[in-house]
N, C-alpha and C. Protein backbone atom coordinates (compact mmCIF):
# COMPACT_ATOMS: atom_id res chain seq x y z
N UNK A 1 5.89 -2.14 -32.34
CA UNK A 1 4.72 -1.45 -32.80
C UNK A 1 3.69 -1.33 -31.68
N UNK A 2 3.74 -2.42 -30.97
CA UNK A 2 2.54 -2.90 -29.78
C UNK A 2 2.84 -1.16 -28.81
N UNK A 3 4.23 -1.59 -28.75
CA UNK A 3 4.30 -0.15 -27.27
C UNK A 3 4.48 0.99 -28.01
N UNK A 4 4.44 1.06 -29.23
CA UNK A 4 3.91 2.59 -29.49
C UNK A 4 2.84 2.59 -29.99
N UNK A 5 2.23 2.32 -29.89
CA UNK A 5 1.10 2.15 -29.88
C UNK A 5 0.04 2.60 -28.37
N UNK A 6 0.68 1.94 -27.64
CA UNK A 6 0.14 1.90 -26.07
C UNK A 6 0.71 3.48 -25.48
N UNK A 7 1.61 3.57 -26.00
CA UNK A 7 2.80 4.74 -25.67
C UNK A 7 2.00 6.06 -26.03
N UNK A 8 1.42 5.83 -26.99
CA UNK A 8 0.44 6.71 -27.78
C UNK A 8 -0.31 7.42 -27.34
N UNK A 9 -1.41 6.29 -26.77
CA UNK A 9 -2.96 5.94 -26.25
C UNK A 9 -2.64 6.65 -24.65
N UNK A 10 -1.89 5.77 -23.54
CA UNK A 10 -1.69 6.29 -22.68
C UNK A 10 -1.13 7.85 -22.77
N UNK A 11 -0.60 8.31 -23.60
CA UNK A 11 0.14 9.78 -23.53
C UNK A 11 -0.67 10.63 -23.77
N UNK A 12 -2.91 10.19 -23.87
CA UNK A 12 -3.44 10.99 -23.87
C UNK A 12 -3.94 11.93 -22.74
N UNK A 13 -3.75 10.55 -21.64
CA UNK A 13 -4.25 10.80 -20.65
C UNK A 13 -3.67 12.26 -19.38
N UNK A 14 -2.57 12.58 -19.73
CA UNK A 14 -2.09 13.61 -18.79
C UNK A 14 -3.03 15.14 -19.39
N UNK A 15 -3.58 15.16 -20.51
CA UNK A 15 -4.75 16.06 -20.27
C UNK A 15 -5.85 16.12 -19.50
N UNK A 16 -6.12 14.83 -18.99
CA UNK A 16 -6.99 14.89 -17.71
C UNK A 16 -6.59 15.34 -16.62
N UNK A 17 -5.34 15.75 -16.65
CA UNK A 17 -4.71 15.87 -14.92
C UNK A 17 -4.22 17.15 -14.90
N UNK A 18 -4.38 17.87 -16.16
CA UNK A 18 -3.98 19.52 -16.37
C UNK A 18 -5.08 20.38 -15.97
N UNK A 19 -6.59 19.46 -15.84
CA UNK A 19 -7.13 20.41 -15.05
C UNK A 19 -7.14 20.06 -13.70
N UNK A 20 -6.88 20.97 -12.80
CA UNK A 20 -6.95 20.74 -11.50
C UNK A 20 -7.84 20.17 -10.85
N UNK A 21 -9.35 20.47 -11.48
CA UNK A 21 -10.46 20.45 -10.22
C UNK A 21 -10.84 18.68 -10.62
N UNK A 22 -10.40 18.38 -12.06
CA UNK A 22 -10.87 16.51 -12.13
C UNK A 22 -9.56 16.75 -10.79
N UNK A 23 -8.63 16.55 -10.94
CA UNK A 23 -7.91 16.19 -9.84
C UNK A 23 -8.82 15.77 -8.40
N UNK A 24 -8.83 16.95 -7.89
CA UNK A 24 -9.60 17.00 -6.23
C UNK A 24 -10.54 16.29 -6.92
N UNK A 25 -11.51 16.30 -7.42
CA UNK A 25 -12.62 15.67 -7.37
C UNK A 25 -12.66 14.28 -7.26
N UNK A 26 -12.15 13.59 -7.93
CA UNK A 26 -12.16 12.15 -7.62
C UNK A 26 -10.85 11.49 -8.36
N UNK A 27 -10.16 10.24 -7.19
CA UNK A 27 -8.94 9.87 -7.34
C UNK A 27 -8.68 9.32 -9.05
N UNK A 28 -7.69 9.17 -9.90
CA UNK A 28 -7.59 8.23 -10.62
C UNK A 28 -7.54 6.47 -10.51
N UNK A 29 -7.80 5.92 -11.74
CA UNK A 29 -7.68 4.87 -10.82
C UNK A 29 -6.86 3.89 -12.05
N UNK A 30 -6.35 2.59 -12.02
CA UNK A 30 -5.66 1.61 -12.54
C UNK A 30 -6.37 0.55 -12.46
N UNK A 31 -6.58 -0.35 -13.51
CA UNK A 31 -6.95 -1.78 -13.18
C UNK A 31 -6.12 -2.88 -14.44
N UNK A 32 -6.46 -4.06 -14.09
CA UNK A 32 -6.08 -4.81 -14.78
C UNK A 32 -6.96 -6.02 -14.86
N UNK A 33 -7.58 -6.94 -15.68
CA UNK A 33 -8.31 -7.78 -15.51
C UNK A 33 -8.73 -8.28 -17.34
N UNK A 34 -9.56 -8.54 -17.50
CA UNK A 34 -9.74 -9.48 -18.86
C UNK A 34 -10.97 -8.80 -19.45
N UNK A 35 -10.98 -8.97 -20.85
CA UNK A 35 -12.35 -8.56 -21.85
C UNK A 35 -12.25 -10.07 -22.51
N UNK A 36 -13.68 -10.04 -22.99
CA UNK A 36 -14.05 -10.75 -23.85
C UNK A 36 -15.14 -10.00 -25.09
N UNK A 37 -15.00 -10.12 -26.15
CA UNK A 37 -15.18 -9.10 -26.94
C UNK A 37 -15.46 -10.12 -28.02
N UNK A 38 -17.05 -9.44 -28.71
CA UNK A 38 -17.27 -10.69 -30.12
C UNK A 38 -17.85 -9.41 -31.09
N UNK A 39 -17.41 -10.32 -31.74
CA UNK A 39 -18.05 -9.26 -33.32
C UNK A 39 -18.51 -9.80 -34.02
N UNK A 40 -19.72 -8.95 -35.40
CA UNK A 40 -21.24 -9.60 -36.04
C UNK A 40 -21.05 -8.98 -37.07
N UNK A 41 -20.91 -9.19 -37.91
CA UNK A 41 -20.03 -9.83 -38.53
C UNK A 41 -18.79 -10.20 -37.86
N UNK A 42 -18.20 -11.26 -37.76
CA UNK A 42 -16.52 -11.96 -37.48
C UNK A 42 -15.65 -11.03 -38.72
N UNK A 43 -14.07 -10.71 -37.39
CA UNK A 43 -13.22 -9.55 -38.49
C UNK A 43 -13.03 -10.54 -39.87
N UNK A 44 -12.49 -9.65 -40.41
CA UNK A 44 -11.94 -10.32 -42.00
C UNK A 44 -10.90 -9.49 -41.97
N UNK A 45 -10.30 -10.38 -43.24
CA UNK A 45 -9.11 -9.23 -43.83
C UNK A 45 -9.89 -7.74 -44.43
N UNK A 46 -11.08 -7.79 -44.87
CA UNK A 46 -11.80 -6.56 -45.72
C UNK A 46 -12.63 -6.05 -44.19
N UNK A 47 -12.34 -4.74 -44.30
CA UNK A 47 -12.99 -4.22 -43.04
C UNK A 47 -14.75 -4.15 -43.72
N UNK A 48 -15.29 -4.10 -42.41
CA UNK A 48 -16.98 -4.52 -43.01
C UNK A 48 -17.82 -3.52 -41.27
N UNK A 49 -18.76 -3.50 -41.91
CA UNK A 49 -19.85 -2.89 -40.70
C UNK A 49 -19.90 -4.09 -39.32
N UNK A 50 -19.72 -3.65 -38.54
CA UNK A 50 -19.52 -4.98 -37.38
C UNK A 50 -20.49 -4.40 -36.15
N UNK A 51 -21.06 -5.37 -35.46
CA UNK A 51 -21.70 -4.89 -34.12
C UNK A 51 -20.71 -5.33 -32.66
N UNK A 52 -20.42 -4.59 -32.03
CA UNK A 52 -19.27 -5.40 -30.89
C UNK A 52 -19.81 -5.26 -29.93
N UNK A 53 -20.10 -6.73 -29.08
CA UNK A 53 -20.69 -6.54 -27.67
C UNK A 53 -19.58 -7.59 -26.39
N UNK A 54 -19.72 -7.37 -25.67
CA UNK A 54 -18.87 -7.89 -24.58
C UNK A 54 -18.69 -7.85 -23.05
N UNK A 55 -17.98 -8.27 -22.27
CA UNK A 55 -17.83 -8.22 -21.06
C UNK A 55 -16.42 -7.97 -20.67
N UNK A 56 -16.26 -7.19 -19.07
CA UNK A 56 -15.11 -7.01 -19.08
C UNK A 56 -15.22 -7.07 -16.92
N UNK A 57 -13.78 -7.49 -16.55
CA UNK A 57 -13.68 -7.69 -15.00
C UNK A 57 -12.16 -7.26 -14.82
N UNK A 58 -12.47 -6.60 -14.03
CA UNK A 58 -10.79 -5.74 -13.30
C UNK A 58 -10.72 -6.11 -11.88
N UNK A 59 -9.82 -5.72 -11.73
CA UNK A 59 -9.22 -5.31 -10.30
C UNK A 59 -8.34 -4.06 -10.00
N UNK A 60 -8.79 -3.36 -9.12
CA UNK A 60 -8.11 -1.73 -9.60
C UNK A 60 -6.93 -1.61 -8.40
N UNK A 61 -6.66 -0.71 -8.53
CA UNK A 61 -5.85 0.26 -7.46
C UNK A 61 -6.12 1.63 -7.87
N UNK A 62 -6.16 2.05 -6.82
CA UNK A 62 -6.85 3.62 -6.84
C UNK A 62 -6.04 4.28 -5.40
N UNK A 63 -6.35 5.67 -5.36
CA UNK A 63 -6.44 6.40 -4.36
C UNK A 63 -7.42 6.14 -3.62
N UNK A 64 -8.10 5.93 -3.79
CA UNK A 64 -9.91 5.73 -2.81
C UNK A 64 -9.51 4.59 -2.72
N UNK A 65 -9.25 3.89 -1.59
CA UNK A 65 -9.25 2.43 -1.14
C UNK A 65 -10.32 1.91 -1.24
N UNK A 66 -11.53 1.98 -1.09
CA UNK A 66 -12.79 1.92 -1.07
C UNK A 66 -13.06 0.95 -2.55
N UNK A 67 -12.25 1.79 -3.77
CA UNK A 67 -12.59 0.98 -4.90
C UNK A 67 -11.36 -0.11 -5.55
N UNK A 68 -11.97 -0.74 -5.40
CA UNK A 68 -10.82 -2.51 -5.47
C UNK A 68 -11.17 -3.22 -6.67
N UNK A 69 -12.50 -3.09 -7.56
CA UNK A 69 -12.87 -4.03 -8.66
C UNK A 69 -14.13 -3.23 -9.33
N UNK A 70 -14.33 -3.90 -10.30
CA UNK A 70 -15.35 -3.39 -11.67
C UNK A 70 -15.38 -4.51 -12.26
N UNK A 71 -16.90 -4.35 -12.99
CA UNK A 71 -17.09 -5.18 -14.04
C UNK A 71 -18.00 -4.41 -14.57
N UNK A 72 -17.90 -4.90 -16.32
CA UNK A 72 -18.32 -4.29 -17.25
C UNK A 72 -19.35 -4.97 -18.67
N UNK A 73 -20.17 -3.96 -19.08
CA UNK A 73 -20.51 -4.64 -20.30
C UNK A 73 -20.41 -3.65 -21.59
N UNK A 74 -19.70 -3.97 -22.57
CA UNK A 74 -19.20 -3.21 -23.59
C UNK A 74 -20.10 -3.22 -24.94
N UNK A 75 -20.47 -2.23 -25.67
CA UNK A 75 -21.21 -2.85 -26.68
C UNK A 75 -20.87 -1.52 -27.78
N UNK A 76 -21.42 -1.67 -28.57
CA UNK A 76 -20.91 -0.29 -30.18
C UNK A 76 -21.07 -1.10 -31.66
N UNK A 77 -20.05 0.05 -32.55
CA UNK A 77 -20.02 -0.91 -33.73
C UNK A 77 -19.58 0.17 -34.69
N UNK A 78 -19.34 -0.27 -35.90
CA UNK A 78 -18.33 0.25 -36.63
C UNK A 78 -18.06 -0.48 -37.77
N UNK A 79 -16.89 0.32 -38.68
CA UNK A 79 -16.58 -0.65 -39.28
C UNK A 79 -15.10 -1.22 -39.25
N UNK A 80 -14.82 -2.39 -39.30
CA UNK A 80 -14.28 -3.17 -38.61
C UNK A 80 -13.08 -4.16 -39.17
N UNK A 81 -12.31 -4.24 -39.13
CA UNK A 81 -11.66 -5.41 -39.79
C UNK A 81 -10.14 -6.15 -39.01
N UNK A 82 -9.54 -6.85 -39.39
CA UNK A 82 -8.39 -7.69 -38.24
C UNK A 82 -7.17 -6.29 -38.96
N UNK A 83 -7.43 -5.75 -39.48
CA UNK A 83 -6.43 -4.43 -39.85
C UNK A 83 -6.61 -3.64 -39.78
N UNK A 84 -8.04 -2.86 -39.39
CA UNK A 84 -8.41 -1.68 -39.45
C UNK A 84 -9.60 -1.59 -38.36
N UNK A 85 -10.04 -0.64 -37.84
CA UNK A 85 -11.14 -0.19 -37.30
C UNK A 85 -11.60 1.36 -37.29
N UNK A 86 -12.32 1.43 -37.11
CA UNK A 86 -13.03 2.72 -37.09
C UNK A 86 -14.78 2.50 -36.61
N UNK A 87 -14.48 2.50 -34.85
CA UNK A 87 -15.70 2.24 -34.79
C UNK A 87 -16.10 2.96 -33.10
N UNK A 88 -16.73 3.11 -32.47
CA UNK A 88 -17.85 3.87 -31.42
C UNK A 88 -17.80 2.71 -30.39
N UNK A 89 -17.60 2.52 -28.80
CA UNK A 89 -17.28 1.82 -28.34
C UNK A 89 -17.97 2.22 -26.81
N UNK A 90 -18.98 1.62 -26.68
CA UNK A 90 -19.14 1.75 -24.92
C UNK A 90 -19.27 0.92 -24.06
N UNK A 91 -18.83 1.08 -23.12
CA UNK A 91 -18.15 0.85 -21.62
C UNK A 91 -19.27 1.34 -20.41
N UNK A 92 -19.94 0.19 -20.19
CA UNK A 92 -20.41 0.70 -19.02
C UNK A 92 -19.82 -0.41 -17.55
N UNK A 93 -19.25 0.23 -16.63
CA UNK A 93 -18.45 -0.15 -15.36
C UNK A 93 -19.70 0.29 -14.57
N UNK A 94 -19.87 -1.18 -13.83
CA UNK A 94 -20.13 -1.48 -12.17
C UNK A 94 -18.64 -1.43 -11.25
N UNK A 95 -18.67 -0.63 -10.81
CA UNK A 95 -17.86 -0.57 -9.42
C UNK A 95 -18.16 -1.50 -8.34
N UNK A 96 -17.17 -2.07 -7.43
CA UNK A 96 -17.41 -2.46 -6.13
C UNK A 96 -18.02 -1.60 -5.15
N UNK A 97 -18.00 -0.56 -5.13
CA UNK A 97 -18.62 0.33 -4.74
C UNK A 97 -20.00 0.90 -4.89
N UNK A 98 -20.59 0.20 -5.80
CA UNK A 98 -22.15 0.21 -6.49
C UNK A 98 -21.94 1.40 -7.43
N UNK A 99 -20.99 2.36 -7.45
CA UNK A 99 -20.82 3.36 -8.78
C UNK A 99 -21.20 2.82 -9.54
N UNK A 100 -21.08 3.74 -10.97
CA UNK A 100 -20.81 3.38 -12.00
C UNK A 100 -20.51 4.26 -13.12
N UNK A 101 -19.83 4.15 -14.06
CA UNK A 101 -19.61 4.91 -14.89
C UNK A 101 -19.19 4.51 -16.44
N UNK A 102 -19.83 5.42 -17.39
CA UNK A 102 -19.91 5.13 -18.71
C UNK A 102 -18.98 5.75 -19.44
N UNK A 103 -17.67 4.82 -20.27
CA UNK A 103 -17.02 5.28 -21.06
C UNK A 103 -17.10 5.62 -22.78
N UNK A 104 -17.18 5.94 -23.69
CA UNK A 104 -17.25 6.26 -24.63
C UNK A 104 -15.92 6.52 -25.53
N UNK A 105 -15.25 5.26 -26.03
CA UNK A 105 -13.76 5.02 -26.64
C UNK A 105 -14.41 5.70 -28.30
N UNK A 106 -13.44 6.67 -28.94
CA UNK A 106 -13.68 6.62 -30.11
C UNK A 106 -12.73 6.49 -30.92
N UNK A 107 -11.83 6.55 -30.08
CA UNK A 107 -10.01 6.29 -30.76
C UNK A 107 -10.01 4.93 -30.43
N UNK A 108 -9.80 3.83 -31.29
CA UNK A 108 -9.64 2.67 -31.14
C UNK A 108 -9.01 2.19 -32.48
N UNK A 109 -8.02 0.94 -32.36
CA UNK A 109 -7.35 -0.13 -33.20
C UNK A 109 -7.18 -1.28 -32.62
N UNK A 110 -7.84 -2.30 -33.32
CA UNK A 110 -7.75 -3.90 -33.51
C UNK A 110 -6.90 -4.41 -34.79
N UNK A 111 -6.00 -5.02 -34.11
CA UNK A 111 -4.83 -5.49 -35.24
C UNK A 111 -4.44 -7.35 -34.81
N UNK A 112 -5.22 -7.65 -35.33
CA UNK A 112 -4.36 -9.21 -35.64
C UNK A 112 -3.50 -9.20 -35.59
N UNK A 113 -2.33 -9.78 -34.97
CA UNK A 113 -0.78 -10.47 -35.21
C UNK A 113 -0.58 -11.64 -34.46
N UNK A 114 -0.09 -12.03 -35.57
CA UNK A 114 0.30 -14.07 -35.18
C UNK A 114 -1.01 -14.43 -34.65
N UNK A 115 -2.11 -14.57 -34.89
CA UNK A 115 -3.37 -14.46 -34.14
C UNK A 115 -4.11 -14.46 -32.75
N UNK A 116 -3.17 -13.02 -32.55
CA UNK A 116 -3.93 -12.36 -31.22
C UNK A 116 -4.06 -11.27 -31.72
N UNK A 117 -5.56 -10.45 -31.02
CA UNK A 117 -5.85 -9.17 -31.38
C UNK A 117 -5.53 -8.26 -30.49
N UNK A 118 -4.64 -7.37 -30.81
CA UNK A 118 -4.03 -6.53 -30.16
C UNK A 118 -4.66 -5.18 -29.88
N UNK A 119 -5.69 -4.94 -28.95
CA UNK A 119 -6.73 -3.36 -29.22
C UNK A 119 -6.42 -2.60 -27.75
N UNK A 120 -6.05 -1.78 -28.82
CA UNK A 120 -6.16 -0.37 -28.20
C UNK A 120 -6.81 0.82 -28.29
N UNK A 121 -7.62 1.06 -27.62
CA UNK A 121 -8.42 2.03 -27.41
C UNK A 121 -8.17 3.30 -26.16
N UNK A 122 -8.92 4.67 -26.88
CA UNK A 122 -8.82 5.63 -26.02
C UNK A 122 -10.47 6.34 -25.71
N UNK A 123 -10.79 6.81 -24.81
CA UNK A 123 -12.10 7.57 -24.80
C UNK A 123 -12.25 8.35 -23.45
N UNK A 124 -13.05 8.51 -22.87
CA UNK A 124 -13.26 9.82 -22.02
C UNK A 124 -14.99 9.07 -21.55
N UNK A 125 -14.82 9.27 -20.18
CA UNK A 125 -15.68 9.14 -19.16
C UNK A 125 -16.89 10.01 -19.37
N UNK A 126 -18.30 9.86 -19.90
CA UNK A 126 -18.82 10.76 -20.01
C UNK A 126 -20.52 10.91 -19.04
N UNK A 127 -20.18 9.62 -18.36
CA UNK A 127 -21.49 9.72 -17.12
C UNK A 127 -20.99 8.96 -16.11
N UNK A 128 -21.27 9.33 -14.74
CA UNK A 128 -20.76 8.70 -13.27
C UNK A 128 -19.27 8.97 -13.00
N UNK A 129 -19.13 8.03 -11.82
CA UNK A 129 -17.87 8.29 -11.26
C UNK A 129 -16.70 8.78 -12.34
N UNK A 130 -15.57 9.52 -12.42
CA UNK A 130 -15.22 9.92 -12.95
C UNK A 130 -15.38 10.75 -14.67
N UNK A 131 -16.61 11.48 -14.31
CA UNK A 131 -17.12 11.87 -15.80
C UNK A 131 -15.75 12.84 -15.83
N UNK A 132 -15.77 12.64 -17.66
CA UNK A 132 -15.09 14.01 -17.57
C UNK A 132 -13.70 13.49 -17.81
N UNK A 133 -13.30 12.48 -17.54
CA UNK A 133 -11.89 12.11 -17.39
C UNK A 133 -11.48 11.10 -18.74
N UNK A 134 -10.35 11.21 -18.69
CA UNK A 134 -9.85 10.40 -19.93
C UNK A 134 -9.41 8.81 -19.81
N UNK A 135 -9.85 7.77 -20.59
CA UNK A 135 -9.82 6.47 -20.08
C UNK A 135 -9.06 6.24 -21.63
N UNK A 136 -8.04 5.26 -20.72
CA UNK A 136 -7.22 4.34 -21.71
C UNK A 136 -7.60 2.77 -21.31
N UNK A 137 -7.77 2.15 -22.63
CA UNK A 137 -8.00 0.30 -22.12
C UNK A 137 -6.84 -0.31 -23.38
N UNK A 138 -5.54 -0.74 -22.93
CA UNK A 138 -5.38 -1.63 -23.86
C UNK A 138 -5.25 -2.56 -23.61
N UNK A 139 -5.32 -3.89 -24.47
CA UNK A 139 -5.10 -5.33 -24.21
C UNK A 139 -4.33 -6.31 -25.02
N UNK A 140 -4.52 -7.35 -24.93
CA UNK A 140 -4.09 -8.29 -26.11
C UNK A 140 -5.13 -9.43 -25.43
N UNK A 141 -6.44 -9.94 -26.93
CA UNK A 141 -6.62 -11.07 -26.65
C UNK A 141 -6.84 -12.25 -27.82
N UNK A 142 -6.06 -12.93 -27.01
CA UNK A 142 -6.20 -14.48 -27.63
C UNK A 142 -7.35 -14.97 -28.91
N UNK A 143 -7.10 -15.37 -30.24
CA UNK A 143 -7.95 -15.51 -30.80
C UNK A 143 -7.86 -17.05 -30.84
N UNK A 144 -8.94 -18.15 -30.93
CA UNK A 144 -9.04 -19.64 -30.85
C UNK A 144 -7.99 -19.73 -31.88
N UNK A 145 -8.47 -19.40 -33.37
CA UNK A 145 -7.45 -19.63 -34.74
C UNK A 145 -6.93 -18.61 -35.35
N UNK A 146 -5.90 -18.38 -35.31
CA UNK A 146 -5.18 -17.73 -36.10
C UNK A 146 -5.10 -17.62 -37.49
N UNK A 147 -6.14 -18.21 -38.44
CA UNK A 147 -6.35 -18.36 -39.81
C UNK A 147 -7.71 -17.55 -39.82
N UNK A 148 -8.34 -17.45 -38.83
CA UNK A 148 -9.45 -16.84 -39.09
C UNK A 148 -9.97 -15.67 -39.65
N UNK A 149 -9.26 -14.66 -39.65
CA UNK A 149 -9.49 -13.58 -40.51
C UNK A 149 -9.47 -14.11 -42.23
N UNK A 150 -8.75 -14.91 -42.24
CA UNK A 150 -9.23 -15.48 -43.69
C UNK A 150 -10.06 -15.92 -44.27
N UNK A 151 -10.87 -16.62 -42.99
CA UNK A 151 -12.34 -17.31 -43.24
C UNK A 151 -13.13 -16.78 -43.41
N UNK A 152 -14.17 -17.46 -44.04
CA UNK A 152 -15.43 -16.94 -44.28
C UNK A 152 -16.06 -16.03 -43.56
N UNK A 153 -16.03 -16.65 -41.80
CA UNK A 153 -17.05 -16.71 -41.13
C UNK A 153 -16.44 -15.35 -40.19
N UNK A 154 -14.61 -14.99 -40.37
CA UNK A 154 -14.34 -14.21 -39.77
C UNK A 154 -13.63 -14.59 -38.07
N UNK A 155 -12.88 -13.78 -37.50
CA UNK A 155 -13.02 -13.67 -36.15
C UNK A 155 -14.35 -12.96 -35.18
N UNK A 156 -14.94 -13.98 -34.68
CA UNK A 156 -16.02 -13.91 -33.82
C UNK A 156 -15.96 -13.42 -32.60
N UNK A 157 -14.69 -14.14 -31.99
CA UNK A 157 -14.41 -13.73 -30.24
C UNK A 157 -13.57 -13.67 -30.36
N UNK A 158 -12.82 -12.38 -28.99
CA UNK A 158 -11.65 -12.38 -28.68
C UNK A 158 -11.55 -12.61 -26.92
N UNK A 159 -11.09 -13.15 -26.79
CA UNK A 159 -10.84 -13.05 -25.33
C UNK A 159 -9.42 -12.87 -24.58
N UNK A 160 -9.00 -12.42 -23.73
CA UNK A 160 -7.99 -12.42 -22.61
C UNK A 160 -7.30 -10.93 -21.69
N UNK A 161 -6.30 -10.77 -21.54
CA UNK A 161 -5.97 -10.03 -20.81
C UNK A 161 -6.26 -8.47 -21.00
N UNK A 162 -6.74 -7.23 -20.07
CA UNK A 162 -6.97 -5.75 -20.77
C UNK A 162 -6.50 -5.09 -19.57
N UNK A 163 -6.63 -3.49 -19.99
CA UNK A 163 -5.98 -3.04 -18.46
C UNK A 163 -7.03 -1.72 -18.91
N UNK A 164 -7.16 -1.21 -17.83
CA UNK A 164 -7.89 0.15 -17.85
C UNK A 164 -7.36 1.26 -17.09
N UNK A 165 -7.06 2.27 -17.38
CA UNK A 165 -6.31 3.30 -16.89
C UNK A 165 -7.58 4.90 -17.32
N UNK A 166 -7.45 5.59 -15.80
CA UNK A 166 -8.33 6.59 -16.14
C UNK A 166 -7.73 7.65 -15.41
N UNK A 167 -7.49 8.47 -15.81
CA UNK A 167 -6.70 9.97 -15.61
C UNK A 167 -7.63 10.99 -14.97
């Protein structure tokens, strides 16, 4: 389910590369590095209004040698649950390069299994370095308890591995 899922998300991105001029204009780029991601309300099994704020650190590979790393702070909200989402998601990236650029995910799913949250998200670059272009982030991160969507109190944090891909 995980890689079609990802299979999905990434297979949006070759519309960014059908126009020519994102092409020349600035390289694509790849990264890989970690999010940490909390939610206000904590998920539940019943999806609910949630606020999501967070941090995020890569390491890229690109065409432009120049850009090697990013870090990020993520914030949005929606409504939300360890089975469902439907929620507004932004991404703002510091470059090593002092860039920066703001993503805007509106295609997104957070799915609990065995208790890790599995999110995948899609959105499109819509200020700085690469405006205009289509960004894929998926990840898998680690939840402390795996009972927690049952609880009261919800899943609060997620943390661990994400990758970012921008077309």
């Amino acid at each position: 389910m995980v890689a079609a899922s990802l299979a999905a998300l990434v297979h949006v991105a070759p519309d960014a590369l059908a126009h020519p001029s994102h092409a020349a204009a600035t390289p694509a780029v790849s990264c890989a590095g970690s999010n940490t991601i909390s939610f206000s309300p904590g998920l539940s099994l019943a999806a609910q209004r949630t606020r999501i704020g967070g941090s995020g650190a890569y390491s890229c590979l690109s065409t432009d040698p120049a850009l090697r790393s990013g870090t990020s702070s993520i914030s949005g909200g929606g409504r939300n649950g360890c089975f469902f989402s439907d929620a507004t998601t932004v991404e703002r990236i510091v470059w090593n390069t002092g860039e920066r650029t703001t993503v805007v995910y509106h295609v997104g799913n957070v799915q609990q299994v065995a208790g890790q949250a599995v999110v995948l998200v899609a959105g499109r670059a819509v200020e700085g370095r690469f405006k205009g272009r289509t960004v894929a982030s998926p990840g898998v991160q680690a939840t402390l308890d795996p009972l927690k969507c049952a609880s009261k109190g919800g899943v609060e944090l997620i943390t661990g591995p994400s990758t970012l891909v921008i077309a």
